[in-house]
Protein backbone atom coordinates (compact mmCIF):
# COMPACT_ATOMS: atom_id res chain seq x y z
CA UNK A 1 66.22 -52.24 66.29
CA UNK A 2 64.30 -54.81 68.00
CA UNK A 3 62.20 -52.22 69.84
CA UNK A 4 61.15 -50.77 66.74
CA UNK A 5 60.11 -54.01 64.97
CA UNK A 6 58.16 -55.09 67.80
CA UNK A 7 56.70 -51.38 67.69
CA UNK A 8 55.87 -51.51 64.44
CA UNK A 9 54.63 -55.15 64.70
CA UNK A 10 52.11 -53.84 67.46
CA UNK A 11 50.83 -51.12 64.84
CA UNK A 12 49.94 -53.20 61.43
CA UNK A 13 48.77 -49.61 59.80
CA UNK A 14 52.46 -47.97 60.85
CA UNK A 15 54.01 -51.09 59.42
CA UNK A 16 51.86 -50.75 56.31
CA UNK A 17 53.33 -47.27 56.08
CA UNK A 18 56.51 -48.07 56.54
CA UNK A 19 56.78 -50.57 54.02
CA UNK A 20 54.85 -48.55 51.22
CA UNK A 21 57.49 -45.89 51.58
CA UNK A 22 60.35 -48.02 51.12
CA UNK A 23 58.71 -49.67 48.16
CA UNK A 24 58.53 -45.86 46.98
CA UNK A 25 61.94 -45.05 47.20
CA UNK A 26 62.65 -48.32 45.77
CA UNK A 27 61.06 -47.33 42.65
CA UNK A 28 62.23 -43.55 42.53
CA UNK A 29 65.40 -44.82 42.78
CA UNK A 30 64.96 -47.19 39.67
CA UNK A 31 63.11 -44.47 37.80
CA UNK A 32 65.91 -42.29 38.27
CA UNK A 33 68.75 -44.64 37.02
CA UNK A 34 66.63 -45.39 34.30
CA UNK A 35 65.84 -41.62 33.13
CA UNK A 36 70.01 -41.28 33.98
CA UNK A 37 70.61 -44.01 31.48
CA UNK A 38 68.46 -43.12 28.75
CA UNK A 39 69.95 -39.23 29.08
CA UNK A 40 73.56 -40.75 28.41
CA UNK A 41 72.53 -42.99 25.71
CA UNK A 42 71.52 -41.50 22.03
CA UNK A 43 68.13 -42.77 20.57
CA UNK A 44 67.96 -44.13 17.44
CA UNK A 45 66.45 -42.46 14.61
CA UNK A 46 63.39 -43.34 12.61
CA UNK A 47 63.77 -44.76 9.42
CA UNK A 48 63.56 -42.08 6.45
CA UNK A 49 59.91 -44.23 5.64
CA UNK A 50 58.50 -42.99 9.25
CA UNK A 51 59.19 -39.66 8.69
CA UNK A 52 57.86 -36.78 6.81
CA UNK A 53 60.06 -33.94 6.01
CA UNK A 54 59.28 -30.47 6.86
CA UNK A 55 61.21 -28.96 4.07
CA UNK A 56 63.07 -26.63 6.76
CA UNK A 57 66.72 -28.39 6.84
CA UNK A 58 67.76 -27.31 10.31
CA UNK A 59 64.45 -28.50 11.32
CA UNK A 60 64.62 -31.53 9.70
CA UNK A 61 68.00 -31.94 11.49
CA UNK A 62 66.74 -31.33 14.72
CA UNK A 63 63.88 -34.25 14.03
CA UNK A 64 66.16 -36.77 12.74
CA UNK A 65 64.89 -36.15 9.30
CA UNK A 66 61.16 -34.75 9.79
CA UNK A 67 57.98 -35.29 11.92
CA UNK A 68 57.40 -38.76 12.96
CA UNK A 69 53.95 -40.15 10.73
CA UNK A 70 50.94 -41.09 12.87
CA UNK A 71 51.18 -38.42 15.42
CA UNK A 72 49.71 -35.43 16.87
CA UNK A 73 51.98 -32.28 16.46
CA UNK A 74 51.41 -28.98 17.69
CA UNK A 75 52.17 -25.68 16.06
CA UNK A 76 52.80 -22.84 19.52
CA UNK A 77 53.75 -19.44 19.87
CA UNK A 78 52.50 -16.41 19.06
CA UNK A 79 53.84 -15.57 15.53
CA UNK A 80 55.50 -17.33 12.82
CA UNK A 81 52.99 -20.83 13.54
CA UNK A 82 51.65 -20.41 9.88
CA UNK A 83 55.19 -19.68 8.42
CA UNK A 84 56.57 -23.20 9.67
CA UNK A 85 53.21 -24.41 8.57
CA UNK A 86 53.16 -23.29 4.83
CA UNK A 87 56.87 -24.44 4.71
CA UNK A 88 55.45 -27.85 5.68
CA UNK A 89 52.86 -27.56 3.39
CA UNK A 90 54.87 -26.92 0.47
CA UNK A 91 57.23 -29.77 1.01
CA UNK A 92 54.36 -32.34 1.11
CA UNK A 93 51.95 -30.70 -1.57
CA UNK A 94 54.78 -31.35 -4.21
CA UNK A 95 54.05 -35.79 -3.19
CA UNK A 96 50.27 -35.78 -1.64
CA UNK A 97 47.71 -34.00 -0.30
CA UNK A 98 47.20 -31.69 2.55
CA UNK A 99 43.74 -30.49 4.02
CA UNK A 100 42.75 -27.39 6.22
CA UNK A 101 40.10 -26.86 8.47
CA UNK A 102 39.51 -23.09 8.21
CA UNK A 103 37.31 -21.23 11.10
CA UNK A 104 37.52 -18.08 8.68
CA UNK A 105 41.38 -17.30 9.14
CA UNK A 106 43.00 -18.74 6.33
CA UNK A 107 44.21 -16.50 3.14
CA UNK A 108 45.55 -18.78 0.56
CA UNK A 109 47.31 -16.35 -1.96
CA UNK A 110 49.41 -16.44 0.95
CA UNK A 111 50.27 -19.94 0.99
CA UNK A 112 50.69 -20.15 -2.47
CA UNK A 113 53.52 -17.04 -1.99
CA UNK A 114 55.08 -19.85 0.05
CA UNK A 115 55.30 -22.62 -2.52
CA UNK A 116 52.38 -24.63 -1.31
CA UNK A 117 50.80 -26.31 -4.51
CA UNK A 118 46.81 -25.03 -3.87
CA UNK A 119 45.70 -27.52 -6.48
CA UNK A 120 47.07 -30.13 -3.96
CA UNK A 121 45.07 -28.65 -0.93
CA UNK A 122 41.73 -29.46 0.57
CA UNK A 123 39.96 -26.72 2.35
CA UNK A 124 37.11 -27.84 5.13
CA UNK A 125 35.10 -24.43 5.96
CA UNK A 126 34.21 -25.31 9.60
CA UNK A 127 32.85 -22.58 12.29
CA UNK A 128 32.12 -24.81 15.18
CA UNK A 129 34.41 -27.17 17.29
CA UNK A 130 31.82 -30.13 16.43
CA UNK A 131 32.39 -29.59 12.67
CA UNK A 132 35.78 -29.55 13.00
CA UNK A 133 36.02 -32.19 15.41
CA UNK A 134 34.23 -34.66 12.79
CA UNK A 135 35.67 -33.37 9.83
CA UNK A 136 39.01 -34.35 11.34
CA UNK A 137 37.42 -37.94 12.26
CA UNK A 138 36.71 -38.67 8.27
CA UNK A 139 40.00 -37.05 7.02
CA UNK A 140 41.80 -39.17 9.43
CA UNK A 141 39.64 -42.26 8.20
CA UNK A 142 39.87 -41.48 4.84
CA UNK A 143 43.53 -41.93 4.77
CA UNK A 144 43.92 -39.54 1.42
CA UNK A 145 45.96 -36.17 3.07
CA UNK A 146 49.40 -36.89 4.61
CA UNK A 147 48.65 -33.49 6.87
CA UNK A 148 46.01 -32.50 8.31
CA UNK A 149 45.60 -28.74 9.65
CA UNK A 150 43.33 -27.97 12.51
CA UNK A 151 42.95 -24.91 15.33
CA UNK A 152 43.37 -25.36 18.46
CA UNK A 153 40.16 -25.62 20.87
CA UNK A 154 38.75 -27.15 24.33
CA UNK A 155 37.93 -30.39 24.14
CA UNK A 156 37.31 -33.37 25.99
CA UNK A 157 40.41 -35.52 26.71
CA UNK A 158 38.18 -38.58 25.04
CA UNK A 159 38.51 -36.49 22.34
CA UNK A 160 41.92 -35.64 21.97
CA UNK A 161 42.85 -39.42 22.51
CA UNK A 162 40.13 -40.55 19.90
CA UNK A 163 41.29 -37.90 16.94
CA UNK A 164 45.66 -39.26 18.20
CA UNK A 165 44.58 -42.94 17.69
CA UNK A 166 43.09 -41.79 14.61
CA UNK A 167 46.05 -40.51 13.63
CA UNK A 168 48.12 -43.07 14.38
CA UNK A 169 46.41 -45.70 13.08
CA UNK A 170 46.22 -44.16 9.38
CA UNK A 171 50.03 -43.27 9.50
CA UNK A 172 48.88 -39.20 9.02
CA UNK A 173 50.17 -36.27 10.93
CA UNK A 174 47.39 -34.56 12.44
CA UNK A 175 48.97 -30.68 12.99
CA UNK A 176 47.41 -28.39 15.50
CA UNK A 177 47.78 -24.77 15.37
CA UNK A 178 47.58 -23.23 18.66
CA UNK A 179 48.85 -20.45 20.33
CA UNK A 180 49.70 -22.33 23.70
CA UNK A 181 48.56 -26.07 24.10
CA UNK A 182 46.72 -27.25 26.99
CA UNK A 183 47.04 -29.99 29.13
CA UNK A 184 44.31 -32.52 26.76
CA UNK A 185 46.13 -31.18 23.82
CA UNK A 186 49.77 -32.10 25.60
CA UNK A 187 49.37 -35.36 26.78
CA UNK A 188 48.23 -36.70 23.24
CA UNK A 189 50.59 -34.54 21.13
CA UNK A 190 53.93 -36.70 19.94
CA UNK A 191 55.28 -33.71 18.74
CA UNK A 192 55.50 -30.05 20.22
CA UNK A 193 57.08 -27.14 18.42
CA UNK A 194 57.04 -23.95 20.01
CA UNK A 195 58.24 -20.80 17.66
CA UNK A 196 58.97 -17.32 18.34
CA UNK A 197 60.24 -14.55 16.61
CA UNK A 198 64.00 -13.52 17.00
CA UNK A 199 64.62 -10.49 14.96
CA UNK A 200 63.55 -8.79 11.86
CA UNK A 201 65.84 -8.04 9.27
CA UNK A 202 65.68 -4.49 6.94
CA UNK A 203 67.30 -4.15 3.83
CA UNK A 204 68.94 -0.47 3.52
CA UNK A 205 68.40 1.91 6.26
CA UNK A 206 66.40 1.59 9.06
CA UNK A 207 63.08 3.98 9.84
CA UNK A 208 61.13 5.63 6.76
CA UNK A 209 63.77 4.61 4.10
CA UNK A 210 64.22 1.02 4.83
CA UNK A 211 62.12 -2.01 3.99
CA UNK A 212 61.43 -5.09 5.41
CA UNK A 213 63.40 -7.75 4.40
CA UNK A 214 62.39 -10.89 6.34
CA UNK A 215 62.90 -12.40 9.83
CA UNK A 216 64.20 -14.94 12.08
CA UNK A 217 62.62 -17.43 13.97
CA UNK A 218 63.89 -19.38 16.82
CA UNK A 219 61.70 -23.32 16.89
CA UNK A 220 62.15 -25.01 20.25
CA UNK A 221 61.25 -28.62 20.40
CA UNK A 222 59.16 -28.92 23.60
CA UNK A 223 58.32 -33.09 23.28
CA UNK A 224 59.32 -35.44 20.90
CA UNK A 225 58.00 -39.06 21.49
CA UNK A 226 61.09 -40.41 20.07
CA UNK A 227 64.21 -37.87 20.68
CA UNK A 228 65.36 -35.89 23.69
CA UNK A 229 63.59 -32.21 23.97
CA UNK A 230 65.01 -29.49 24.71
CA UNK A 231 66.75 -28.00 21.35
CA UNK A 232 66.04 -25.64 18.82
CA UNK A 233 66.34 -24.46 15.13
CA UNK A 234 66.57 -21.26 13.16
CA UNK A 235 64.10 -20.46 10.26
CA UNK A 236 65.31 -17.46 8.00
């Protein structure tokens, strides 16, 4: 032992090494009983005021009562993204307002089918990412929708970060509806809901005489800013 301190004393930059790496696995170590701690112990809820409900009750479940206000929440998967949506949609169209920023994609007969109060909804035509970028900067402002609906694109993580504080300042939930979020879009979202489908139902027999009578999707939580990830609901 008192070779090696007298080595290390000869070589400052060894020393310097050495000590940074203990200081490392100093902190690992805490890091780790932390993350071990906060895994055994529940988190507490939300109150019902921080919340908004998505009108899906095993998803509300899941959320400890709905989506947190003042976030970023993402939409992911390839189908069933505008089915969760119009549920969502319909459950806060019957108490405020809800806008859209539509590149060209959006059919509303089809969200009315849903329950979604159109009278209640404010549709933004926007074809580029600049106009949707600062349409989303007034509606977020503005403070009048409860939900906001936007698609996903590239942009800058300045951007992101700008249109979450936005967000979280007016107490809104901005959604966005994107097949697979990036690593911008991740970092800022609160909220990440991934769906996929699980089966489709037919009513009668299956092939030419049977008909389609619904489906089943499976929504996995990805991140949630408040509650442990990791679990999943059923939509019927």
């Amino acid at each position: 032992m008192a070779v090696l301190a007298s080595f290390c004393g000869a070589c400052p930059e060894r020393s310097r090494r050495a000590q940074d790496g203990t200081a490392k696995g100093d902190r690992q170590r805490v890091f780790e009983a932390l993350k071990a701690r906060l895994s055994a112990d529940p988190l507490p809820s939300l109150p019902a005021a921080g919340l908004v409900p998505s009108a899906i009750p095993e998803l509300d479940r899941l959320l400890g009562g709905g989506l947190p206000r003042g976030t970023v929440a993402t939409l992911e998967g390839a189908t069933g993204r505008w089915s969760v949506a119009a549920r969502l949609m319909a459950g806060v169209t019957r108490r405020s307002l809800v806008a859209i920023l539509d590149d060209g994609k959006l059919y509303p007969p089809a969200l009315a089918e849903a329950g979604v109060r159109l009278e209640r909804v404010l549709i933004v035509p926007a074809g580029t990412a600049l106009a949707i970028v600062r349409a989303v900067d007034i509606l977020l402002r503005s403070r009048i929708c409860r939900l906001v609906l936007m698609p996903a694109m590239a942009l800058r993580d300045s951007v992101w970060t700008r249109l979450a504080t936005l967000a979280h300042r007016g107490g809104g939930i901005l959604i966005v509806m994107a097949p697979q979020a990036g690593a911008s879009l991740s970092a800022v979202a609160g909220l990440r809901l991934h769906c996929e489908l699980e089966r489709i139902t037919m009513h009668g027999t299956h092939g030419l005489w049977g008909t389609f009578d619904g489906f089943e999707l499976r929504i996995d939580v990805r991140k949630h800013k408040h509650r442990i990830y990791g679990r999943h609901a059923a939509l019927r």
